[in-house]
C-alpha atoms as a PDB file:
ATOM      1  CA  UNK A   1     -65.652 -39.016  26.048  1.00  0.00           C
ATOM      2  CA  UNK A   2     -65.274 -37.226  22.505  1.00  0.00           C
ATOM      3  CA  UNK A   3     -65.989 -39.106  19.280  1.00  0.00           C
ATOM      4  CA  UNK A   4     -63.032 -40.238  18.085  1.00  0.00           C
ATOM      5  CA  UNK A   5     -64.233 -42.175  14.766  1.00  0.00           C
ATOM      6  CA  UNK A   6     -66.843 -41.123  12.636  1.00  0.00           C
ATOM      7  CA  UNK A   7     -67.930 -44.366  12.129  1.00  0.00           C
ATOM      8  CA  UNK A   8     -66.871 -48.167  12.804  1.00  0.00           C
ATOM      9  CA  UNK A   9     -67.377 -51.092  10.421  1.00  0.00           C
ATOM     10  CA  UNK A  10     -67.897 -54.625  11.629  1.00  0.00           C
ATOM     11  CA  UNK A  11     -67.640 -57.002   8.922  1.00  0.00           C
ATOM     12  CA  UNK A  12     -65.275 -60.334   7.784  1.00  0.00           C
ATOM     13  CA  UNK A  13     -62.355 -59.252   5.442  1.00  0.00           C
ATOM     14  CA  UNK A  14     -62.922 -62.156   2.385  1.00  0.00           C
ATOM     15  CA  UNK A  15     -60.685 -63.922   0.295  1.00  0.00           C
ATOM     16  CA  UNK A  16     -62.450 -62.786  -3.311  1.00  0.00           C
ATOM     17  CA  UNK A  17     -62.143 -64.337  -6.868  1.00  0.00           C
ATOM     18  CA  UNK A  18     -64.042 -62.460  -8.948  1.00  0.00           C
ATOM     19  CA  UNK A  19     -64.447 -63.906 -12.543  1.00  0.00           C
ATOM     20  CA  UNK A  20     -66.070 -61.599 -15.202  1.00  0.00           C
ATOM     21  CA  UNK A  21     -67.998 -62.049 -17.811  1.00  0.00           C
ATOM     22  CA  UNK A  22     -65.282 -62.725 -20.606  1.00  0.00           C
ATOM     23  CA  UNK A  23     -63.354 -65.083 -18.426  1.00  0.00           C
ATOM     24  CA  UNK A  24     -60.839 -62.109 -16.892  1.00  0.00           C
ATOM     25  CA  UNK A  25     -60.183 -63.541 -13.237  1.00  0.00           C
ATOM     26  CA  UNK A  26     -58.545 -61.549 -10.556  1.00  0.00           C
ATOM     27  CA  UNK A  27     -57.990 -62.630  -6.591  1.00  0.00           C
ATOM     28  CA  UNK A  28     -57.940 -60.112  -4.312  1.00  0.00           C
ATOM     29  CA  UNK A  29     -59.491 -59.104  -0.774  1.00  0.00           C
ATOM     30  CA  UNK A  30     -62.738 -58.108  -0.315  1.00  0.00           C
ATOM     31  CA  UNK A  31     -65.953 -57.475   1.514  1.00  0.00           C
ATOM     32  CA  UNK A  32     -68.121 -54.863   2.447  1.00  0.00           C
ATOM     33  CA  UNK A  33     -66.218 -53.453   5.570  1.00  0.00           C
ATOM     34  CA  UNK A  34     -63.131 -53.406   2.684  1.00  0.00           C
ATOM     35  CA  UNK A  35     -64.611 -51.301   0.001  1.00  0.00           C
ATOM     36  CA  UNK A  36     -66.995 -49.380   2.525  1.00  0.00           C
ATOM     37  CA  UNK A  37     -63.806 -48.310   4.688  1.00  0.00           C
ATOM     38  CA  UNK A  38     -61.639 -47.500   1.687  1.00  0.00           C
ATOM     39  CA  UNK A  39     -64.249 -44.914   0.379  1.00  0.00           C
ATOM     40  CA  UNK A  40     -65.280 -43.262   4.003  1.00  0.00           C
ATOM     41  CA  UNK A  41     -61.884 -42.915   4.785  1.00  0.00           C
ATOM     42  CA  UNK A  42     -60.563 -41.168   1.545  1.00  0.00           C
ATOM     43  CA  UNK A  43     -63.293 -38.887   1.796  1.00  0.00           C
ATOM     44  CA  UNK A  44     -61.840 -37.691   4.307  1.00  0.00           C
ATOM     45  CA  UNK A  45     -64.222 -39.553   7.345  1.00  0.00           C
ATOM     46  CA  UNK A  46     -62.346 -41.256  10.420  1.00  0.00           C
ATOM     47  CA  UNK A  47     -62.503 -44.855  10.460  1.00  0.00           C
ATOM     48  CA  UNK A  48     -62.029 -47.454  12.733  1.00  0.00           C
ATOM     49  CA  UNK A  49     -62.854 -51.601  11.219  1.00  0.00           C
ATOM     50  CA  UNK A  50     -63.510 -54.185  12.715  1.00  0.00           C
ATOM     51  CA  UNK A  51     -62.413 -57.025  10.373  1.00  0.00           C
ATOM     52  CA  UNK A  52     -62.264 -60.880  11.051  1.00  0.00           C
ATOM     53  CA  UNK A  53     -60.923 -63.687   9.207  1.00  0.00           C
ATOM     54  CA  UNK A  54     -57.807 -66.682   9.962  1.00  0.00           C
ATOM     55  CA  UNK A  55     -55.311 -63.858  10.746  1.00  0.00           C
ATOM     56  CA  UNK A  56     -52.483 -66.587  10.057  1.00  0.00           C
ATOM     57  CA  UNK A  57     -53.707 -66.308   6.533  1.00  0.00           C
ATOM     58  CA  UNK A  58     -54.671 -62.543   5.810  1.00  0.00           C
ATOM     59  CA  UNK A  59     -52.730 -59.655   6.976  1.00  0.00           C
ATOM     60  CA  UNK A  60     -55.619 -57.242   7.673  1.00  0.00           C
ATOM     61  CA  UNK A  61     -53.549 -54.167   8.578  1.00  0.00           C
ATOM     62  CA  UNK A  62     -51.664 -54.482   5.339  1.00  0.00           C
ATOM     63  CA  UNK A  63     -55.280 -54.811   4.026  1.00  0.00           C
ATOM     64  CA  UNK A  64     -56.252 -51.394   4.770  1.00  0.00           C
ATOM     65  CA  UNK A  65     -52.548 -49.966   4.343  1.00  0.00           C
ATOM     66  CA  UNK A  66     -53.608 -47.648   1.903  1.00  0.00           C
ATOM     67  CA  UNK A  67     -56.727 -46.502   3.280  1.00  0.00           C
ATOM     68  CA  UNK A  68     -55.924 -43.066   5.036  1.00  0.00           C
ATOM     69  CA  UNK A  69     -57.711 -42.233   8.541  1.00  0.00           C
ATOM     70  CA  UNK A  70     -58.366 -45.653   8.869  1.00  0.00           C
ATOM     71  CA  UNK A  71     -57.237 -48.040  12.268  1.00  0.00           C
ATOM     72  CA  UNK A  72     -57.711 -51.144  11.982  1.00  0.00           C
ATOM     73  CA  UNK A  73     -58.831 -53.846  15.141  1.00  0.00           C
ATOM     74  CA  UNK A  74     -58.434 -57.104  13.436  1.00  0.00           C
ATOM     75  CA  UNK A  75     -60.391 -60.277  15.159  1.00  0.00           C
ATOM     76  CA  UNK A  76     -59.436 -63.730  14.646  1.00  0.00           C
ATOM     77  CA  UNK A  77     -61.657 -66.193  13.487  1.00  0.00           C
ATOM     78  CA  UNK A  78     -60.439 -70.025  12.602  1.00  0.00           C
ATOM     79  CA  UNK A  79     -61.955 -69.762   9.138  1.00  0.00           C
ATOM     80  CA  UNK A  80     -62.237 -67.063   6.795  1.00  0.00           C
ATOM     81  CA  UNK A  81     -64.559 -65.830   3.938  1.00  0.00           C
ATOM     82  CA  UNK A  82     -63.731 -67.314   0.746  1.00  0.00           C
ATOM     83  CA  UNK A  83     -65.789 -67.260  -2.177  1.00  0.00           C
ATOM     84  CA  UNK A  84     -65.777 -67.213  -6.341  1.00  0.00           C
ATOM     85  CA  UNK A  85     -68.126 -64.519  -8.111  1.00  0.00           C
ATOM     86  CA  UNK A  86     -68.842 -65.327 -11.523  1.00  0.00           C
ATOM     87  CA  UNK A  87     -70.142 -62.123 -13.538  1.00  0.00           C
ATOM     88  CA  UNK A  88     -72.325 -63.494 -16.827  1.00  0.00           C
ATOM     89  CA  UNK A  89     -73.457 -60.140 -18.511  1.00  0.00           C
ATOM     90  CA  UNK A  90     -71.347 -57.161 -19.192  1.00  0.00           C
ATOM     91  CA  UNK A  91     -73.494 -55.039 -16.943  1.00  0.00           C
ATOM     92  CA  UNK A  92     -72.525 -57.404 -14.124  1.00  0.00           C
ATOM     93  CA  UNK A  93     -75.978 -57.489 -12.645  1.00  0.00           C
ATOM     94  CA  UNK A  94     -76.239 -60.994 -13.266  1.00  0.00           C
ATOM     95  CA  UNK A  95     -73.296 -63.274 -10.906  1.00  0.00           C
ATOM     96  CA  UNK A  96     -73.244 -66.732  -9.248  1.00  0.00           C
ATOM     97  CA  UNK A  97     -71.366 -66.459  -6.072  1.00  0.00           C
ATOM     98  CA  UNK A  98     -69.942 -69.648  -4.489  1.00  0.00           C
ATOM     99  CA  UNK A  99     -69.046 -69.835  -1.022  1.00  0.00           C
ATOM    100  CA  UNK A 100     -66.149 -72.207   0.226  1.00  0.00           C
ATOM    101  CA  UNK A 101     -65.850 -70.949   3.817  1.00  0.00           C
ATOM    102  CA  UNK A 102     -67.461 -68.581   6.270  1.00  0.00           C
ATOM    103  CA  UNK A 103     -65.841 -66.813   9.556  1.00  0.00           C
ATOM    104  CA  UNK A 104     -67.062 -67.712  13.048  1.00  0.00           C
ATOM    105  CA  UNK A 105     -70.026 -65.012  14.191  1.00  0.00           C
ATOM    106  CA  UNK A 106     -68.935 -61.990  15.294  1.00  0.00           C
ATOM    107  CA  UNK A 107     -69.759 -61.639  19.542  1.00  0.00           C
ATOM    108  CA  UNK A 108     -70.760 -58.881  21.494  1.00  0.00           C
ATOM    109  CA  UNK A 109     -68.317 -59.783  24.131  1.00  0.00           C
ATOM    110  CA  UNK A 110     -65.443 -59.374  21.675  1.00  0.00           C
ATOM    111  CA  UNK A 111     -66.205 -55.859  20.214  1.00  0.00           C
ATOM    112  CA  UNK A 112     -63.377 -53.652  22.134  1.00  0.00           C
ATOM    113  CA  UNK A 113     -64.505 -50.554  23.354  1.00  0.00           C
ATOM    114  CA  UNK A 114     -64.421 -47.778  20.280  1.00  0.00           C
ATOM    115  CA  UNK A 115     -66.122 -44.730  20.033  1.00  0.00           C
ATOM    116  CA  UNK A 116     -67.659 -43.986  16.931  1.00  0.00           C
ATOM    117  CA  UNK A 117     -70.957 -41.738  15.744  1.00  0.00           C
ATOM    118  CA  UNK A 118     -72.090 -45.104  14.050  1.00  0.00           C
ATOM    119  CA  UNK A 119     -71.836 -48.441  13.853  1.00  0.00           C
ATOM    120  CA  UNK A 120     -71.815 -49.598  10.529  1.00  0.00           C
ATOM    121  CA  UNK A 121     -72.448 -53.590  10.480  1.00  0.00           C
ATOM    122  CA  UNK A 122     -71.199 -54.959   7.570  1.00  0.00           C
ATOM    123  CA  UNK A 123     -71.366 -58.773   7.025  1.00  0.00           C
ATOM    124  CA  UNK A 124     -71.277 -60.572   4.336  1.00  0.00           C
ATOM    125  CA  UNK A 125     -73.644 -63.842   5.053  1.00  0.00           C
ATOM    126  CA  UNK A 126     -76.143 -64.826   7.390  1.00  0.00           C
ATOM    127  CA  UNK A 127     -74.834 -65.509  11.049  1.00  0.00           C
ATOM    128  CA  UNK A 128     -71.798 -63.380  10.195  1.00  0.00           C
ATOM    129  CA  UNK A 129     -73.702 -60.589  12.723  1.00  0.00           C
ATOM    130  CA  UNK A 130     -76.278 -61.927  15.078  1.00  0.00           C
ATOM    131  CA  UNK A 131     -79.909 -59.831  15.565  1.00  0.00           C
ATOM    132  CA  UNK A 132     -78.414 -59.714  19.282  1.00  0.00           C
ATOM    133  CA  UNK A 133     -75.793 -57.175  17.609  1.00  0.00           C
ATOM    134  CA  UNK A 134     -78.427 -55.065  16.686  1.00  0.00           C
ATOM    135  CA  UNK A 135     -79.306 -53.889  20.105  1.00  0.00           C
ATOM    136  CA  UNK A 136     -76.320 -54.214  21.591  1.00  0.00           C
ATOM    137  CA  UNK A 137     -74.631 -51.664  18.763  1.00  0.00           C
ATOM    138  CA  UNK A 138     -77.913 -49.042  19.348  1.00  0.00           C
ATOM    139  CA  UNK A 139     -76.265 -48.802  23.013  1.00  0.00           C
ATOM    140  CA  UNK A 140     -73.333 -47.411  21.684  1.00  0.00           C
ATOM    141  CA  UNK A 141     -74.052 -45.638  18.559  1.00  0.00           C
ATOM    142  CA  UNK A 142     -76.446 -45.212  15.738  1.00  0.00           C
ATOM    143  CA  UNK A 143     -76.638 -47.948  13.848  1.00  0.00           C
ATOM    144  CA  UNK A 144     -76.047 -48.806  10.448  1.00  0.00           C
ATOM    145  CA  UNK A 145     -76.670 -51.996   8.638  1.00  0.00           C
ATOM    146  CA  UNK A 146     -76.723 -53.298   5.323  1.00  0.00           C
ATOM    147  CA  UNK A 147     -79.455 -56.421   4.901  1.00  0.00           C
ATOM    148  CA  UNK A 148     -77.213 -58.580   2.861  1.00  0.00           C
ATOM    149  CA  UNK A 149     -75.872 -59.725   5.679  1.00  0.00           C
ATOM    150  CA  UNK A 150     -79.205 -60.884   6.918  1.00  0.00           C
ATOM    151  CA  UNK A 151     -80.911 -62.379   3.429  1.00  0.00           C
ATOM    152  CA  UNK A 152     -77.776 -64.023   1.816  1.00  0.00           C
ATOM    153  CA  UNK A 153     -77.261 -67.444   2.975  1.00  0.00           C
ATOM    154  CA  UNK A 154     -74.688 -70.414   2.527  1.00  0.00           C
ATOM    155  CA  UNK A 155     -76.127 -73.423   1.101  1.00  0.00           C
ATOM    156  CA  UNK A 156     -74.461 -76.384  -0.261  1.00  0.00           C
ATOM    157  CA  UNK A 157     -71.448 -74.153  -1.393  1.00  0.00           C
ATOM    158  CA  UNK A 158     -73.897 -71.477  -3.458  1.00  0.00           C
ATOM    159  CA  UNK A 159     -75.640 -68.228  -2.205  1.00  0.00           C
ATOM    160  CA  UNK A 160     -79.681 -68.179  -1.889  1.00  0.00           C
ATOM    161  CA  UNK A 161     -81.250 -65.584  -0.292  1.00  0.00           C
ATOM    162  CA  UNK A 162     -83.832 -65.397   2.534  1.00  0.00           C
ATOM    163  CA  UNK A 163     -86.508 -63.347   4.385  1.00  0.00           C
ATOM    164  CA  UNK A 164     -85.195 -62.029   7.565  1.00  0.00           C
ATOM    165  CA  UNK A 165     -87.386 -63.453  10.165  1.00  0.00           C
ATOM    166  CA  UNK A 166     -86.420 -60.615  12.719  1.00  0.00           C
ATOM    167  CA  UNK A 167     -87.404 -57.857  10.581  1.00  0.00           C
ATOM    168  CA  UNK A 168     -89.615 -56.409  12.831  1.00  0.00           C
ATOM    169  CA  UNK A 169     -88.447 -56.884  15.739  1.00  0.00           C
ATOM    170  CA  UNK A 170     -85.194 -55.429  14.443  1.00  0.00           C
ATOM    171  CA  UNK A 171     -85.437 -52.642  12.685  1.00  0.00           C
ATOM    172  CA  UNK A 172     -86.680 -50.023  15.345  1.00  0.00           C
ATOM    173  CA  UNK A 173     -82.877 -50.201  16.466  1.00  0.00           C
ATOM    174  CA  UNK A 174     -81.566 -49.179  12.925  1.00  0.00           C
ATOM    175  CA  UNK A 175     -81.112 -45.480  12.489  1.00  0.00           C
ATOM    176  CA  UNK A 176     -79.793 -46.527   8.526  1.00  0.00           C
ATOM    177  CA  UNK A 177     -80.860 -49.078   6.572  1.00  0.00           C
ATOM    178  CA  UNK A 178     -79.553 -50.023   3.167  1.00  0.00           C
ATOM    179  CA  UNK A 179     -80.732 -52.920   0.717  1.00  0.00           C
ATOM    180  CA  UNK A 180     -80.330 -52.772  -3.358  1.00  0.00           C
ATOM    181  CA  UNK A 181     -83.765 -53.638  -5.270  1.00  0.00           C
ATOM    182  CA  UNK A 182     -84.082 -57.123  -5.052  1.00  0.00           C
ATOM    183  CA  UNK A 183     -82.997 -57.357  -1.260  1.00  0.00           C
ATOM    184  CA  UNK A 184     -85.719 -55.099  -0.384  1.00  0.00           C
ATOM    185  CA  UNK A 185     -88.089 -57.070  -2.910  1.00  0.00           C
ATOM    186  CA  UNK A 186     -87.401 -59.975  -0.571  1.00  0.00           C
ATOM    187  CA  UNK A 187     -88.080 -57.957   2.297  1.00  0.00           C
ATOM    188  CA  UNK A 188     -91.526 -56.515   1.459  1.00  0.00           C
ATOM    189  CA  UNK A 189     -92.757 -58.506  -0.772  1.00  0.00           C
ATOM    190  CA  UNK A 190     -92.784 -55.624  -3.606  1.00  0.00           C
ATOM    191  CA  UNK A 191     -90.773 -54.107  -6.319  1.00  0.00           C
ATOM    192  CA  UNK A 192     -91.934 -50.888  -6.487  1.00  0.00           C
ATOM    193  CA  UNK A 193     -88.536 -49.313  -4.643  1.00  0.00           C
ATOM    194  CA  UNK A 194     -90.597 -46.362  -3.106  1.00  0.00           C
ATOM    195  CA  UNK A 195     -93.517 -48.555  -1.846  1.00  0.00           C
ATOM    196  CA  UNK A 196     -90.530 -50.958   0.028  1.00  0.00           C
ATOM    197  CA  UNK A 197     -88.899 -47.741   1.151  1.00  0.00           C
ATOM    198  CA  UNK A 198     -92.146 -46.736   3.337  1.00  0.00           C
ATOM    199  CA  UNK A 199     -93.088 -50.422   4.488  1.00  0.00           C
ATOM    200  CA  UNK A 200     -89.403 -50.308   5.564  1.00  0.00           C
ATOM    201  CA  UNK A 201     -89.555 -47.337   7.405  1.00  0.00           C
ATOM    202  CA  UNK A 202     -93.391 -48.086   9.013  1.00  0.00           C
ATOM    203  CA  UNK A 203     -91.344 -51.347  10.774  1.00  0.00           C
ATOM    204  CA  UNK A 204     -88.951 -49.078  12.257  1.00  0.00           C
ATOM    205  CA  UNK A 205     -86.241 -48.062  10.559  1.00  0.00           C
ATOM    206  CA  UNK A 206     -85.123 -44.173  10.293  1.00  0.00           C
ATOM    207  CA  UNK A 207     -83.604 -43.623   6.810  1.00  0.00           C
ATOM    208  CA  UNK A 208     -83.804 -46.056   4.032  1.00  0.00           C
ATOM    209  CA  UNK A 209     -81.183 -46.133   1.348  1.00  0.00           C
ATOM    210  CA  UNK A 210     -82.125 -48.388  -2.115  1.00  0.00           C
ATOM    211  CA  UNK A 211     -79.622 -49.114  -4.389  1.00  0.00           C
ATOM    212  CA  UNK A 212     -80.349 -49.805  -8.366  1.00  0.00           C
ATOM    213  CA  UNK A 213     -77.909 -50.344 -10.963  1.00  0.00           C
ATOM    214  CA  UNK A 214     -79.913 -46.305 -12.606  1.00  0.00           C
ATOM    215  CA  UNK A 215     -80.507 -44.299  -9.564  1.00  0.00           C
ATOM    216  CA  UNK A 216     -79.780 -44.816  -5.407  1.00  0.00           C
ATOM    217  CA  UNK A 217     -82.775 -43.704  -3.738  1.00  0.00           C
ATOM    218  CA  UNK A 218     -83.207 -42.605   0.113  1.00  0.00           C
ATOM    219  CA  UNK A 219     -86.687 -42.301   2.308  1.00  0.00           C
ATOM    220  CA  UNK A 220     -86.560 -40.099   5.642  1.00  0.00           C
ATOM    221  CA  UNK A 221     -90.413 -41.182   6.661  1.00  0.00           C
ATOM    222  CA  UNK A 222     -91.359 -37.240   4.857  1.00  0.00           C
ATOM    223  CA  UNK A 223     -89.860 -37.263   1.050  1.00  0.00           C
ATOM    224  CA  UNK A 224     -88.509 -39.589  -1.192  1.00  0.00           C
ATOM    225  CA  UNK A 225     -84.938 -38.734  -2.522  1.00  0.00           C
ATOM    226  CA  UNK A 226     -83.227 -39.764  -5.380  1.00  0.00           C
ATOM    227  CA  UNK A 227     -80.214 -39.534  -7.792  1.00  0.00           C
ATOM    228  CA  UNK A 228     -78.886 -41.206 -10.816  1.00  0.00           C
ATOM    229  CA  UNK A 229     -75.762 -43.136 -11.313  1.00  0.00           C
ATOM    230  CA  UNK A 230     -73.694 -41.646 -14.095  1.00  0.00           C
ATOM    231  CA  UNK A 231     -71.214 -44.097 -14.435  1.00  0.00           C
ATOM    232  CA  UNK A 232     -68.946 -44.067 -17.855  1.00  0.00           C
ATOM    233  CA  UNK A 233     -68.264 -47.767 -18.057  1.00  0.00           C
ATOM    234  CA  UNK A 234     -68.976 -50.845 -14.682  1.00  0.00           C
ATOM    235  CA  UNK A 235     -65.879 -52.312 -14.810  1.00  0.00           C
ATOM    236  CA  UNK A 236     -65.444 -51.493 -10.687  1.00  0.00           C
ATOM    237  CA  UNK A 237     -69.100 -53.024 -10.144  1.00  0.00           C
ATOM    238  CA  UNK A 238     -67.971 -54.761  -7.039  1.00  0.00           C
ATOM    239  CA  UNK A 239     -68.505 -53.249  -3.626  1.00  0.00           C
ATOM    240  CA  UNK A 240     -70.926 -50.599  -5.585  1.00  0.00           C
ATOM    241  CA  UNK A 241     -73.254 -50.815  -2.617  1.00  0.00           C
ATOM    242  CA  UNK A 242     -70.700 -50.814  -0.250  1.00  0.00           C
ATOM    243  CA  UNK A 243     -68.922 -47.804  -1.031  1.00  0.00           C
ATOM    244  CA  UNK A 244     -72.325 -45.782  -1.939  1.00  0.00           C
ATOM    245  CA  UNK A 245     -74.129 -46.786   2.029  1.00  0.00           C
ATOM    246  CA  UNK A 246     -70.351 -45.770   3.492  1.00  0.00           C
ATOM    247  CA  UNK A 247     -70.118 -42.389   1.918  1.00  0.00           C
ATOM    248  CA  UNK A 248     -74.055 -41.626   2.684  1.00  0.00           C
ATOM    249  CA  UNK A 249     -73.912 -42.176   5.844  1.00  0.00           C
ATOM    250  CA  UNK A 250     -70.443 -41.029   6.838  1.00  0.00           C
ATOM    251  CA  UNK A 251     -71.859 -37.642   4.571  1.00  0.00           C
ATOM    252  CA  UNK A 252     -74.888 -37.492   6.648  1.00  0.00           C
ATOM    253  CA  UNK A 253     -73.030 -36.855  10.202  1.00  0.00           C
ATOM    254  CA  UNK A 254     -72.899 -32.787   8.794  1.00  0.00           C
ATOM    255  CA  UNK A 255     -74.815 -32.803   5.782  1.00  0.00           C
ATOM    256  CA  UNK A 256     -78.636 -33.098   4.917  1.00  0.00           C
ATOM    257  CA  UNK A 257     -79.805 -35.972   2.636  1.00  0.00           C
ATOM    258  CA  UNK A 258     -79.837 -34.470  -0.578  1.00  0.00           C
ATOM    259  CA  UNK A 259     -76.240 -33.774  -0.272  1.00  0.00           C
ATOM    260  CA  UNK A 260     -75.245 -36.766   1.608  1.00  0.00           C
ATOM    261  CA  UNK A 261     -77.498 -38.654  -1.894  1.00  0.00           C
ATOM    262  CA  UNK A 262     -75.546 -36.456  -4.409  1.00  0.00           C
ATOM    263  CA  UNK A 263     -71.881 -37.256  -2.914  1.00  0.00           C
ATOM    264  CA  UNK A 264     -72.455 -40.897  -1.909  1.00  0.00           C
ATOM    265  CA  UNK A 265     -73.819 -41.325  -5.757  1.00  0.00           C
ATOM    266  CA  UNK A 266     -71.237 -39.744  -7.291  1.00  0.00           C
ATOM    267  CA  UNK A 267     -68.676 -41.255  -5.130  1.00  0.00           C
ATOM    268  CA  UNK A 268     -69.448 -44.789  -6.382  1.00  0.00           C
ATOM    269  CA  UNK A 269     -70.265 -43.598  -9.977  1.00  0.00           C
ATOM    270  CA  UNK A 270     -66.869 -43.104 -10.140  1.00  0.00           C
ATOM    271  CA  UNK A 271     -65.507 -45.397  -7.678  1.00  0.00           C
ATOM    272  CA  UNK A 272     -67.569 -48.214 -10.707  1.00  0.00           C
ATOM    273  CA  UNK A 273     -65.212 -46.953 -13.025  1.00  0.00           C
ATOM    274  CA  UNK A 274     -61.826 -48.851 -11.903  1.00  0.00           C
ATOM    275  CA  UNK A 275     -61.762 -52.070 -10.505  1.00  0.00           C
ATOM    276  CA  UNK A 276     -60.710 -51.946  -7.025  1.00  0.00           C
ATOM    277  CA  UNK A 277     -61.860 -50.210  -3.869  1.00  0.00           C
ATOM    278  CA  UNK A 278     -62.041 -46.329  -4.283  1.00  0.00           C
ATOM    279  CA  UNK A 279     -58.517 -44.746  -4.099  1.00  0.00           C
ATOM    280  CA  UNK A 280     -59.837 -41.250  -4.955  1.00  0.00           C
ATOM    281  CA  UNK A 281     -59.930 -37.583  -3.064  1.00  0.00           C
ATOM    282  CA  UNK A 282     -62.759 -35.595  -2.251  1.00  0.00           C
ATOM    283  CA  UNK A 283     -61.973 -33.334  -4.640  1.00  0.00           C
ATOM    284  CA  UNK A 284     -62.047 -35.961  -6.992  1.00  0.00           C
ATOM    285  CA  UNK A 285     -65.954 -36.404  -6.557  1.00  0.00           C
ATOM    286  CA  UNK A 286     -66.234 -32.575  -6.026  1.00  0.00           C
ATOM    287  CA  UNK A 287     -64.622 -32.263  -9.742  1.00  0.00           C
ATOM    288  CA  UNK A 288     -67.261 -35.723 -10.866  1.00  0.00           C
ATOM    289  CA  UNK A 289     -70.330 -33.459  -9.250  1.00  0.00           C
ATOM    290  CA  UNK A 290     -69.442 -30.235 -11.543  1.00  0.00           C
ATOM    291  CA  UNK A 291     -68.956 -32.203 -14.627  1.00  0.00           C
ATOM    292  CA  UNK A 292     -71.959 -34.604 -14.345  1.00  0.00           C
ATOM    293  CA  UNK A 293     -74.315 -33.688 -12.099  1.00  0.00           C
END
């Protein structure tokens, strides 16, 4: 069978309020299979995603309306993701998130057959994507995960984060891997980014992409990779490391990293500067690269 889809996202659509730092409030959807399918798609990638939620409350085709090459294969679930993020510092590095609701976990039985290059798993909370998804996704495709959906948790309403007990065990299936500085802090134990890059990569993982709010940084096993965010202003903060893992890897099916690095940072560098997902052209970043980079 050819590929038809460069890649397919598996992730809960989410009901977002998003509060900044000077009391602006703005409801909208949200979530990483959202923002990452918006910017794979209008760079030009084919997308199929995989988005659950109460489907009697969110319209998840008209979700992704104005996302070009993407198809949508919504799931129900009887809940859906609904949360508050409250941003406290003009950077917006700082944010309490509160969590009313969570979907039901995603099953293997209910992922329909779609052929994609890779597999881009895309929760939001823990239990959103079992570890048994892991596996069953390497049967299909190269995987892709990003570990929030592993650390972050749902306590009493709020957010805390954990260490993924199946780390180990895990990570020889995962062909990307992408956490931002303090998720990969949590997982190893370290801040030094390049140090948790390698321990990363000794447990099993092929490619490690790091986001920080000056630089995204990649590790191939061989040479560490990095390039800077250039951003003009943050007020599109939210799904940064959404949209930067979605263009890398979606750039990495035909290009080598330090291309894939270059495009994927200047993709979200300009994707942070107006709210929303990114609703940009190729050429758009090509322009961004020659005037910044």
């Amino acid at each position: 069978m050819s590929q038809q889809f460069d890649s397919l996202i598996i992730g809960e659509v989410a009901q977002d309020t998003n509060v900044d730092y000077d009391g602006t409030t703005v409801r909208a959807v949200g979530g990483a299979v959202y923002y990452s399918g918006f910017a794979a798609a209008n760079m030009g990638h084919r997308i199929a995603v995989l988005p659950k939620a109460d489907t009697t409350k969110i319209d998840m085709a008209a979700a992704f309306a104005d996302a070009p090459n993407v198809t949508v294969f919504p799931l129900h679930s009887a809940t859906s993701f609904v949360t508050k993020n409250v941003y406290h510092t003009p950077d917006r590095e700082r944010r309490t998130s509160t969590v009313d609701s969570v979907i039901e976990p995603y099953k293997t039985s209910e992922v329909p057959e779609i052929d994609a290059k890779i597999w881009h798993l895309a929760g939001l909370v823990g239990g959103d994507i079992t570890d048994e998804m892991i596996p069953f996704a390497a049967e299909h495709a190269m995987v892709a995960i990003d570990v929030q959906t592993m650390l972050r948790c749902v306590e009493n309403g709020g957010m805390v984060y954990h260490d993924w007990a199946a780390k180990k065990e895990m990570l020889p299936y995962i062909r990307f891997l992408k956490t931002d500085a303090a998720e990969a802090e949590i997982l190893t134990g370290t801040s030094d980014r390049v140090a948790a890059a390698k321990m990363m990569y000794d447990w099993g993982a092929k490619e490690i992409l790091i986001t920080h709010n000056t630089e995204v940084l990649v590790y191939d096993g061989r040479e560490i990779y990095t390039c800077p965010i250039r951003s003009r202003n943050m007020s599109g903060r939210t799904g940064r490391g959404d949209t930067t893992f979605a263009g890398y890897i979606n750039e990495r099916l035909t290009k080598d990293i330090p291309t894939a690095l270059q495009t994927a940072t200047a993709l979200v560098s300009l994707k942070m500067e107006t709210p929303g997902p990114f609703m940009g052209t190729r050429q758009d970043v090509e322009n961004y690269i020659r005037e910044f980079y």
